[in-house]
N, C-alpha and C. Protein backbone atom coordinates (compact mmCIF):
# COMPACT_ATOMS: atom_id res chain seq x y z
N UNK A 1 -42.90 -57.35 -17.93
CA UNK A 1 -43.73 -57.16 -19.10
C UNK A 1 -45.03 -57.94 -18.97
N UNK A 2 -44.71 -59.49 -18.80
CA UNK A 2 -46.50 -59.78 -18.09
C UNK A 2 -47.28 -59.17 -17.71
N UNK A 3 -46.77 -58.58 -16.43
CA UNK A 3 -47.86 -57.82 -15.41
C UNK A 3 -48.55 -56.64 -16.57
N UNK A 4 -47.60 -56.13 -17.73
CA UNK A 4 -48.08 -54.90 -18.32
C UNK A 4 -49.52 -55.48 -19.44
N UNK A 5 -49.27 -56.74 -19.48
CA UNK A 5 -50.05 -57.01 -21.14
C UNK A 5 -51.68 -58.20 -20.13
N UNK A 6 -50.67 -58.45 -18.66
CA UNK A 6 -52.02 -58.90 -17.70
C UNK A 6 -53.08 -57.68 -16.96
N UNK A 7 -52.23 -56.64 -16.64
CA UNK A 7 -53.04 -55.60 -16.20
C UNK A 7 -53.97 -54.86 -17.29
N UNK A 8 -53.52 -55.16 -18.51
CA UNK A 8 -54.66 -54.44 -20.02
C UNK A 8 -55.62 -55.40 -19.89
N UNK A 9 -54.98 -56.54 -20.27
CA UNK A 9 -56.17 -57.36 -20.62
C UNK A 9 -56.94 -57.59 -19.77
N UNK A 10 -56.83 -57.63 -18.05
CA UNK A 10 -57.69 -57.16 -17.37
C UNK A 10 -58.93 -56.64 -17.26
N UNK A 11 -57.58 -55.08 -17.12
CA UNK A 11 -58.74 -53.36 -17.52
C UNK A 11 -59.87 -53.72 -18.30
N UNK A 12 -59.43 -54.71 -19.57
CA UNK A 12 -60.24 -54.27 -21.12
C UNK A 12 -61.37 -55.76 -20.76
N UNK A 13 -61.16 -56.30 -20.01
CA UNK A 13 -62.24 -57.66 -20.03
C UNK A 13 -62.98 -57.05 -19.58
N UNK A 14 -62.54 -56.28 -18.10
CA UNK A 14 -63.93 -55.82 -17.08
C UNK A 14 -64.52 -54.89 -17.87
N UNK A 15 -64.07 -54.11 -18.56
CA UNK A 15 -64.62 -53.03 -19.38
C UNK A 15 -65.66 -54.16 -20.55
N UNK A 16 -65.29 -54.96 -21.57
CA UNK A 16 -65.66 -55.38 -22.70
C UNK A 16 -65.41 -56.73 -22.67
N UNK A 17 -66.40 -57.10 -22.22
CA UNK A 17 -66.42 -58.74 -21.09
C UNK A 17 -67.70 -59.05 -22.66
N UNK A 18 -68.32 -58.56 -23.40
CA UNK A 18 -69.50 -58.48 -23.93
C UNK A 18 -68.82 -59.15 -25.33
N UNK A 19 -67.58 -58.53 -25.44
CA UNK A 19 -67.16 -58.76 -26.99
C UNK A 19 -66.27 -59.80 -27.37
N UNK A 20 -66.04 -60.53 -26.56
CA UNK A 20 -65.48 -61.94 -26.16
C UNK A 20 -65.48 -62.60 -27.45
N UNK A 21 -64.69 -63.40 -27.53
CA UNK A 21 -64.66 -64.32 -28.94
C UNK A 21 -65.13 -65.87 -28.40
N UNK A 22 -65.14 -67.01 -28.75
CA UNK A 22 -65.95 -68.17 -28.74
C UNK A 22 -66.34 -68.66 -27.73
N UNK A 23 -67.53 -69.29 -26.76
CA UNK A 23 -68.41 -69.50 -25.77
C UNK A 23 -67.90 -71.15 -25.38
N UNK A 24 -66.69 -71.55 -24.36
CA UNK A 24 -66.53 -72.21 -24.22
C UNK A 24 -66.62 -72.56 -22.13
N UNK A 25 -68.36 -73.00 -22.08
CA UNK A 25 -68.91 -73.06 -21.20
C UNK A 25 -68.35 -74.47 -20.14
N UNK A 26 -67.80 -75.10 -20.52
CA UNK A 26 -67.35 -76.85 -20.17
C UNK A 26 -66.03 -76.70 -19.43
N UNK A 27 -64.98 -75.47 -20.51
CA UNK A 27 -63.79 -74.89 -19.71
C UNK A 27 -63.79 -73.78 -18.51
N UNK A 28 -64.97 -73.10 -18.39
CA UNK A 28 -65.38 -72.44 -17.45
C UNK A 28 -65.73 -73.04 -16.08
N UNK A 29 -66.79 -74.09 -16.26
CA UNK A 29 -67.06 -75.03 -15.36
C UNK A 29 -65.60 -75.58 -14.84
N UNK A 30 -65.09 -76.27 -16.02
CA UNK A 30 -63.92 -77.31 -15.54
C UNK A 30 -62.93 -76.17 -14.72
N UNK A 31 -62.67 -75.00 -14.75
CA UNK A 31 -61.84 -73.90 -14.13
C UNK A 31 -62.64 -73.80 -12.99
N UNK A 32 -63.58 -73.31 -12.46
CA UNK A 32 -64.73 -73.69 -11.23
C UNK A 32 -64.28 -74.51 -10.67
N UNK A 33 -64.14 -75.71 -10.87
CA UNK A 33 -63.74 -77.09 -10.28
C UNK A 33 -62.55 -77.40 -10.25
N UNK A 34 -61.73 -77.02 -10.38
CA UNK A 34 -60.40 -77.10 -10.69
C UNK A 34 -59.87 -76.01 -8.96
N UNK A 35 -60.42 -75.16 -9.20
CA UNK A 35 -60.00 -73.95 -8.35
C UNK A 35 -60.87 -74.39 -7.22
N UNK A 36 -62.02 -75.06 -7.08
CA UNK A 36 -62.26 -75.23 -5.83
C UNK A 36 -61.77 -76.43 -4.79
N UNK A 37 -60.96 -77.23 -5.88
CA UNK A 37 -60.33 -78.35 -4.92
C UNK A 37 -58.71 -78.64 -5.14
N UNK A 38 -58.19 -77.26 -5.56
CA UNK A 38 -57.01 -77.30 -5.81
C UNK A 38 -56.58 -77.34 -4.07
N UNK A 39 -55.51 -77.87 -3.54
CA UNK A 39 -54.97 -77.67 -2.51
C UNK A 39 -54.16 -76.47 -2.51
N UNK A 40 -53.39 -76.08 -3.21
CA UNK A 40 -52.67 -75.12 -3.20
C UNK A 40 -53.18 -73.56 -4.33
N UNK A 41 -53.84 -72.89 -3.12
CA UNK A 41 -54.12 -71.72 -4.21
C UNK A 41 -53.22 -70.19 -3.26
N UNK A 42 -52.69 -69.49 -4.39
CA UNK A 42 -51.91 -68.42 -3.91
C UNK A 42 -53.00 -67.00 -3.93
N UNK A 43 -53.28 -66.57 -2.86
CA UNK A 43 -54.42 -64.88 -3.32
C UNK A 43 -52.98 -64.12 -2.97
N UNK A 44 -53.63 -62.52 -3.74
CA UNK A 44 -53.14 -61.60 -3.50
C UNK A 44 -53.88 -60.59 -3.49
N UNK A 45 -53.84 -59.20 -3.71
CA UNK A 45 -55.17 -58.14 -3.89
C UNK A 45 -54.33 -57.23 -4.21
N UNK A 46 -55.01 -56.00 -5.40
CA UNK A 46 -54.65 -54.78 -5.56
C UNK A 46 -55.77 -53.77 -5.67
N UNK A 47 -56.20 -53.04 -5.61
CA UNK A 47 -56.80 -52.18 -5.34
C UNK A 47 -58.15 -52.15 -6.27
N UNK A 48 -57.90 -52.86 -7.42
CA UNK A 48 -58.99 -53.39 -8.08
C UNK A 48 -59.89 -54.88 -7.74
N UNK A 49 -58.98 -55.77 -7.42
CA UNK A 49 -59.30 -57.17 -8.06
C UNK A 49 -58.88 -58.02 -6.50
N UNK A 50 -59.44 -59.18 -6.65
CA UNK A 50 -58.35 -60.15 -5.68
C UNK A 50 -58.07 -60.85 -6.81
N UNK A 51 -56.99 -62.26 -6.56
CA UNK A 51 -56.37 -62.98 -7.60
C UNK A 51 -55.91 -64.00 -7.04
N UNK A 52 -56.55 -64.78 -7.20
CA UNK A 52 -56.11 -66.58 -6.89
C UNK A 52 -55.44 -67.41 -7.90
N UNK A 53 -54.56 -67.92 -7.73
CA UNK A 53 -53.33 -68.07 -8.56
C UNK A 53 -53.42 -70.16 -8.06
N UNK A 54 -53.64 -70.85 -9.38
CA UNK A 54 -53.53 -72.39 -9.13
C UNK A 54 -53.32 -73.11 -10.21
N UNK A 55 -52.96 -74.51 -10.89
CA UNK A 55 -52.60 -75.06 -11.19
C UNK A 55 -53.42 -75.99 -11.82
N UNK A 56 -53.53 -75.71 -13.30
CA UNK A 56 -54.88 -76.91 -14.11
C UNK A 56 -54.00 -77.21 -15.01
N UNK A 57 -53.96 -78.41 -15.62
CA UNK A 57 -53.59 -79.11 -16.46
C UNK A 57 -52.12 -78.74 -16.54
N UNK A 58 -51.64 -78.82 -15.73
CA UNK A 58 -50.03 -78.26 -15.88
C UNK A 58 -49.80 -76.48 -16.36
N UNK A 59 -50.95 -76.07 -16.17
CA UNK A 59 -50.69 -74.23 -16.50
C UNK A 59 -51.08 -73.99 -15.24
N UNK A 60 -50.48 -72.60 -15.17
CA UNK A 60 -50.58 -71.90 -13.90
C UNK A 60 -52.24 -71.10 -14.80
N UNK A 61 -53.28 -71.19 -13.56
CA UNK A 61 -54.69 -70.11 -14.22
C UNK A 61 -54.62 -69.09 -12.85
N UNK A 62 -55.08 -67.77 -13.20
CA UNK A 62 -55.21 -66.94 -12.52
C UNK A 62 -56.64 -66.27 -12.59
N UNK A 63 -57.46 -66.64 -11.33
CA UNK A 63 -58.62 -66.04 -11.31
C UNK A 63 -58.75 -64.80 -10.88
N UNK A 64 -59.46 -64.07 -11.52
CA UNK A 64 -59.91 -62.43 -11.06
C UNK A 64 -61.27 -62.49 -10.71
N UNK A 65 -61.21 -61.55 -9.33
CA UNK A 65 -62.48 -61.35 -8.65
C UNK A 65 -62.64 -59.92 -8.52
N UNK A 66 -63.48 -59.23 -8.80
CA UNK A 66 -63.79 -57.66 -8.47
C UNK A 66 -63.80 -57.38 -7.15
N UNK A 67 -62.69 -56.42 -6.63
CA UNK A 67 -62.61 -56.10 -5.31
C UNK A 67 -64.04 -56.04 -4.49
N UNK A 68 -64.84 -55.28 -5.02
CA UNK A 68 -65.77 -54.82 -4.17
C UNK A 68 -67.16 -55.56 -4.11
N UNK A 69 -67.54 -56.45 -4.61
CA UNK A 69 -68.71 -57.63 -4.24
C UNK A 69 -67.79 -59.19 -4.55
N UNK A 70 -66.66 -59.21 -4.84
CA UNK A 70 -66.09 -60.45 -5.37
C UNK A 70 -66.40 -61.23 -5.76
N UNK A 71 -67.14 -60.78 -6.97
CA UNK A 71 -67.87 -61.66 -8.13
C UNK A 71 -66.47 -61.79 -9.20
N UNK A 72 -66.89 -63.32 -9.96
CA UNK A 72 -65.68 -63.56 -10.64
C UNK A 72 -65.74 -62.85 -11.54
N UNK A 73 -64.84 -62.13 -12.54
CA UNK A 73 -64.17 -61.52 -13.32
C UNK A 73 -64.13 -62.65 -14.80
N UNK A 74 -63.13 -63.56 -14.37
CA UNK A 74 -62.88 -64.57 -15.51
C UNK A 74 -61.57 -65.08 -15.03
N UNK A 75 -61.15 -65.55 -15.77
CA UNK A 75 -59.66 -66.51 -15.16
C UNK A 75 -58.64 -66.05 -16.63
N UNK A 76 -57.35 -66.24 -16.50
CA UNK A 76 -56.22 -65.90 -17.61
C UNK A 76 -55.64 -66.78 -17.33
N UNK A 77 -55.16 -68.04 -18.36
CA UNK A 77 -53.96 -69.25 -18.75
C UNK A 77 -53.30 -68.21 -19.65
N UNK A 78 -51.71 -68.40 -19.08
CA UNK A 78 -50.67 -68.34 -20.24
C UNK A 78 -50.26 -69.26 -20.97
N UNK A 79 -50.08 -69.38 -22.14
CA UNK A 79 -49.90 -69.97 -23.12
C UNK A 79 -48.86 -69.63 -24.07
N UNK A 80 -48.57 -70.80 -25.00
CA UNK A 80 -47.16 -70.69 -25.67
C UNK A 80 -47.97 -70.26 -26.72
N UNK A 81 -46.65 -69.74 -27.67
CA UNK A 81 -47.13 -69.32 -29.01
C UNK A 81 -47.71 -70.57 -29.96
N UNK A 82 -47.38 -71.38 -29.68
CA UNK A 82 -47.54 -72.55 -30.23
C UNK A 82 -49.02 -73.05 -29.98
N UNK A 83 -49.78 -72.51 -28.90
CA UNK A 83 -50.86 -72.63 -28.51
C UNK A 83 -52.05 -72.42 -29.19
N UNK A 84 -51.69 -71.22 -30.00
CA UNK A 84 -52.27 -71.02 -31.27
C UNK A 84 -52.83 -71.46 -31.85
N UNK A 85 -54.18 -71.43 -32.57
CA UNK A 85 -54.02 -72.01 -33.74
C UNK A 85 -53.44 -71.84 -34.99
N UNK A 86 -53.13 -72.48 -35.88
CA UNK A 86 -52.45 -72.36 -37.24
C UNK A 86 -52.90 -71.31 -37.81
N UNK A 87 -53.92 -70.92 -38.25
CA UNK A 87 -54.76 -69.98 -38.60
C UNK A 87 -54.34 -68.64 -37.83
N UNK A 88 -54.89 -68.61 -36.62
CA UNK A 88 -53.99 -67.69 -35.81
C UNK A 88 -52.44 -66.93 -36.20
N UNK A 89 -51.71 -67.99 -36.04
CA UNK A 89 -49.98 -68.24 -36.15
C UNK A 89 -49.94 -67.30 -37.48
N UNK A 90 -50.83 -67.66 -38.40
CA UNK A 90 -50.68 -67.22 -40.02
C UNK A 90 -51.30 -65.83 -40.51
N UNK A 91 -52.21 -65.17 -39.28
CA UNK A 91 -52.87 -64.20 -39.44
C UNK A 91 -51.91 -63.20 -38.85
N UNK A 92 -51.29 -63.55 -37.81
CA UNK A 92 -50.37 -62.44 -36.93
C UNK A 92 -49.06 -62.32 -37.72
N UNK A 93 -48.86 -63.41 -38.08
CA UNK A 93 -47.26 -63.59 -39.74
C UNK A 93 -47.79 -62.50 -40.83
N UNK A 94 -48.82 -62.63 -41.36
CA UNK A 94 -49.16 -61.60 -42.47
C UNK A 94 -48.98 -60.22 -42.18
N UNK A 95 -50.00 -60.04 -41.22
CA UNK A 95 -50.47 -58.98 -40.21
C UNK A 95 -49.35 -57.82 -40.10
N UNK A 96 -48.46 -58.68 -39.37
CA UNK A 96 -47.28 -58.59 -38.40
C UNK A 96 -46.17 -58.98 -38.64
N UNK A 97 -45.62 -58.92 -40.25
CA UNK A 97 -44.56 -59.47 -40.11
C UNK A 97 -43.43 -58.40 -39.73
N UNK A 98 -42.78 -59.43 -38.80
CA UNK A 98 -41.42 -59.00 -38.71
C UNK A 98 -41.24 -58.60 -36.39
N UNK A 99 -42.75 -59.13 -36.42
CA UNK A 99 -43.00 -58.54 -35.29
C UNK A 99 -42.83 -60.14 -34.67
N UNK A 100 -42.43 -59.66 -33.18
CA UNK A 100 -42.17 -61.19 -31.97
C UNK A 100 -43.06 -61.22 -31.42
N UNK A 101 -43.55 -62.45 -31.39
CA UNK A 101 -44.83 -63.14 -30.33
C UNK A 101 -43.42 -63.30 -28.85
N UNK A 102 -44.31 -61.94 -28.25
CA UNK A 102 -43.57 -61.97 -26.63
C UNK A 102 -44.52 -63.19 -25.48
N UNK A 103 -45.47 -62.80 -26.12
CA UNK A 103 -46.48 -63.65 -24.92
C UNK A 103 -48.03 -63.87 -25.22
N UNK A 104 -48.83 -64.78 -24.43
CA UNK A 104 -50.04 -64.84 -25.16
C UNK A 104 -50.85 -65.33 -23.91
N UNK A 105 -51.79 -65.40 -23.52
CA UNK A 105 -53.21 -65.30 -23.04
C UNK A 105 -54.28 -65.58 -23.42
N UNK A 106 -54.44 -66.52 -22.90
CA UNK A 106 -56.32 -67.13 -23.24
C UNK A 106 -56.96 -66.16 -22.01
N UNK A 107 -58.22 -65.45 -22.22
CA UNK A 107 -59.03 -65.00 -20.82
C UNK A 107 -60.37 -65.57 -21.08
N UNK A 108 -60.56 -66.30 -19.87
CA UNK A 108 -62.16 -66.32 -20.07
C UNK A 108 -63.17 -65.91 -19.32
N UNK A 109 -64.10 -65.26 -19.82
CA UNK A 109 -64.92 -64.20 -18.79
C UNK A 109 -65.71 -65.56 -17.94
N UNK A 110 -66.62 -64.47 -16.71
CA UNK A 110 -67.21 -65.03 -16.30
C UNK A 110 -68.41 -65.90 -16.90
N UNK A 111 -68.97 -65.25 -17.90
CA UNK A 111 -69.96 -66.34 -18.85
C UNK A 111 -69.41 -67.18 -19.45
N UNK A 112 -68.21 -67.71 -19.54
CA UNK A 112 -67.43 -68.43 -20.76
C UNK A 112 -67.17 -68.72 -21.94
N UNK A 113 -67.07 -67.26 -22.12
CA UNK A 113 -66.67 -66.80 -23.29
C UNK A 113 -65.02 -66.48 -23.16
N UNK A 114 -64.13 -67.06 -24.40
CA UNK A 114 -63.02 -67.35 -24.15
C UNK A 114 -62.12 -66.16 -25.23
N UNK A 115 -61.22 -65.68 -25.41
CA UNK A 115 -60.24 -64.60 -25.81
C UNK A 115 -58.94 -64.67 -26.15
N UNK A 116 -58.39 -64.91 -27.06
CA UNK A 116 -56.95 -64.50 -26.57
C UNK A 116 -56.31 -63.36 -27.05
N UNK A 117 -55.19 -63.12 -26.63
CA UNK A 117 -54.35 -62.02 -26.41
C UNK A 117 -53.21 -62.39 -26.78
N UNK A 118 -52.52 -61.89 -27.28
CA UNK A 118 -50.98 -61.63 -27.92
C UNK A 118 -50.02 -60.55 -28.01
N UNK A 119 -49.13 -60.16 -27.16
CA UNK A 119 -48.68 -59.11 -26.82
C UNK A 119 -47.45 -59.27 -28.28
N UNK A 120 -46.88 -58.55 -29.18
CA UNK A 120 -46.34 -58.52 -30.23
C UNK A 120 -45.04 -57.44 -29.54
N UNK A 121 -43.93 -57.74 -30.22
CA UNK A 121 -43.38 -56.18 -29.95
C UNK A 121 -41.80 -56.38 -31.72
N UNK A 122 -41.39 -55.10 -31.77
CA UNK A 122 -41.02 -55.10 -33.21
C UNK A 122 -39.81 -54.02 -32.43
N UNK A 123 -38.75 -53.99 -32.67
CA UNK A 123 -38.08 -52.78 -32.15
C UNK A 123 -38.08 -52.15 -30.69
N UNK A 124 -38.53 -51.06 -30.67
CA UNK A 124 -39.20 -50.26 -29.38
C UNK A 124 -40.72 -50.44 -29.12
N UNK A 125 -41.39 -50.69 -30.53
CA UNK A 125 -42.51 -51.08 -29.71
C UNK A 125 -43.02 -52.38 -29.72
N UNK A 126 -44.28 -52.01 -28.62
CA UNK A 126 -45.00 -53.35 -28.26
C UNK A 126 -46.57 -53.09 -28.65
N UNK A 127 -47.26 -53.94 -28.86
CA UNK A 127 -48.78 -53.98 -28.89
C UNK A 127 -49.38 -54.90 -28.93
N UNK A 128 -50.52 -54.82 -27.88
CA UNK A 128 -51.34 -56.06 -27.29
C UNK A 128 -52.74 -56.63 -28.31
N UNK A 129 -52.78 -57.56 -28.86
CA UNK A 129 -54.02 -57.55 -29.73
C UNK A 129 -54.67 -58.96 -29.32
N UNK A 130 -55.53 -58.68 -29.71
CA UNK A 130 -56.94 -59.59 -29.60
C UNK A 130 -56.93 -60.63 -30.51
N UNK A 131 -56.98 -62.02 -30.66
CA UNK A 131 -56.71 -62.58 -31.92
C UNK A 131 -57.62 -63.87 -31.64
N UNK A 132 -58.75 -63.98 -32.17
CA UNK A 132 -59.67 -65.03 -32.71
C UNK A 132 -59.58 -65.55 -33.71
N UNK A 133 -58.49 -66.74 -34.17
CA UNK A 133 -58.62 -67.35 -35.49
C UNK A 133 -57.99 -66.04 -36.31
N UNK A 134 -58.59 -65.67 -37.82
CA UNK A 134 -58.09 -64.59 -38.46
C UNK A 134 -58.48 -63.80 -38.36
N UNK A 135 -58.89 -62.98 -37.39
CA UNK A 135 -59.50 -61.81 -36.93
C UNK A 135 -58.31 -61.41 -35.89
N UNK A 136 -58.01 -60.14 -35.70
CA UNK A 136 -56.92 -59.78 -35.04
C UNK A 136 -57.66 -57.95 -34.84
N UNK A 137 -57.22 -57.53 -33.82
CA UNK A 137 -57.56 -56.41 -33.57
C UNK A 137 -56.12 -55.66 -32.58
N UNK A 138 -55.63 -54.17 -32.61
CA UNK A 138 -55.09 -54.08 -31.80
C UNK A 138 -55.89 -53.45 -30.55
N UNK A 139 -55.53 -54.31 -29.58
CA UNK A 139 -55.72 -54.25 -27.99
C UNK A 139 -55.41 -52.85 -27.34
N UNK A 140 -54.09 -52.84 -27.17
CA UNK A 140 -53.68 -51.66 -26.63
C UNK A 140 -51.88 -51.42 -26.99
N UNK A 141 -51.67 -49.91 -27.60
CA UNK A 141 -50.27 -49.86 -27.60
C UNK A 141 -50.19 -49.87 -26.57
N UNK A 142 -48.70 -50.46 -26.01
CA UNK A 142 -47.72 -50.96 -25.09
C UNK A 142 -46.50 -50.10 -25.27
């Protein structure tokens, strides 16, 4: 299920990298630097992207590079629900009640502008939404 709510949020950054929620330029840098003197970084490639996979502050971050000039993309930390803010936590409860926080995602584009993501699911379904504080949008059914 990761790979399903990492491959959207992906798709939808490279697509709408523009509509990003708050400009946090210091965590961008500090991810830069982090990834260039990590000793241990894991790549892989799929037909879109490459993906360097390393270790900041005790989270695993995963950088995306566009296959074909390998310019950065942005990087994705997973994060607990708890990661949240309160505000957050209380907007997706109203929103959403009755629905499970499966998983969540900070992305931050290449300008550093930062996002998160919350994959929800209730029954049979699932849906990926966008959630800045009390602003919530759905992402993509799942």
């Amino acid at each position: 299920m990761k790979k399903i709510i990492t491959a959207t949020i992906l798709f939808v950054a490279l697509s709408f990298a523009a509509f990003a929620g708050g400009k946090d330029k210091q965590l961008a840098t500090d991810l830069n630097n982090a990834l260039k003197n990590s000793k241990q970084v894991s790549w892989t490639a799929t037909d879109t992207h490459n993906r360097a996979a390393f270790d900041f502050n005790g989270k695993t971050v995963m950088a995306y590079y566009d296959r074909e000039d390998n310019a950065l993309v942005g990087y994705s930390i997973h994060l607990g629900s708890d990661d949240l803010s309160k505000t957050s936590q209380d907007a997706i409860a109203k929103k959403y009640p009755g629905w499970e926080i499966i998983e969540t995602i900070m992305f931050i584009d290449n300008n550093g502008y930062a996002s998160n993501f919350v994959q929800v699911k209730k029954g049979n379904k699932n849906l990926a939404l966008k959630v800045n504080d009390d602003r919530i949008s759905i992402f993509s059914h799942m």
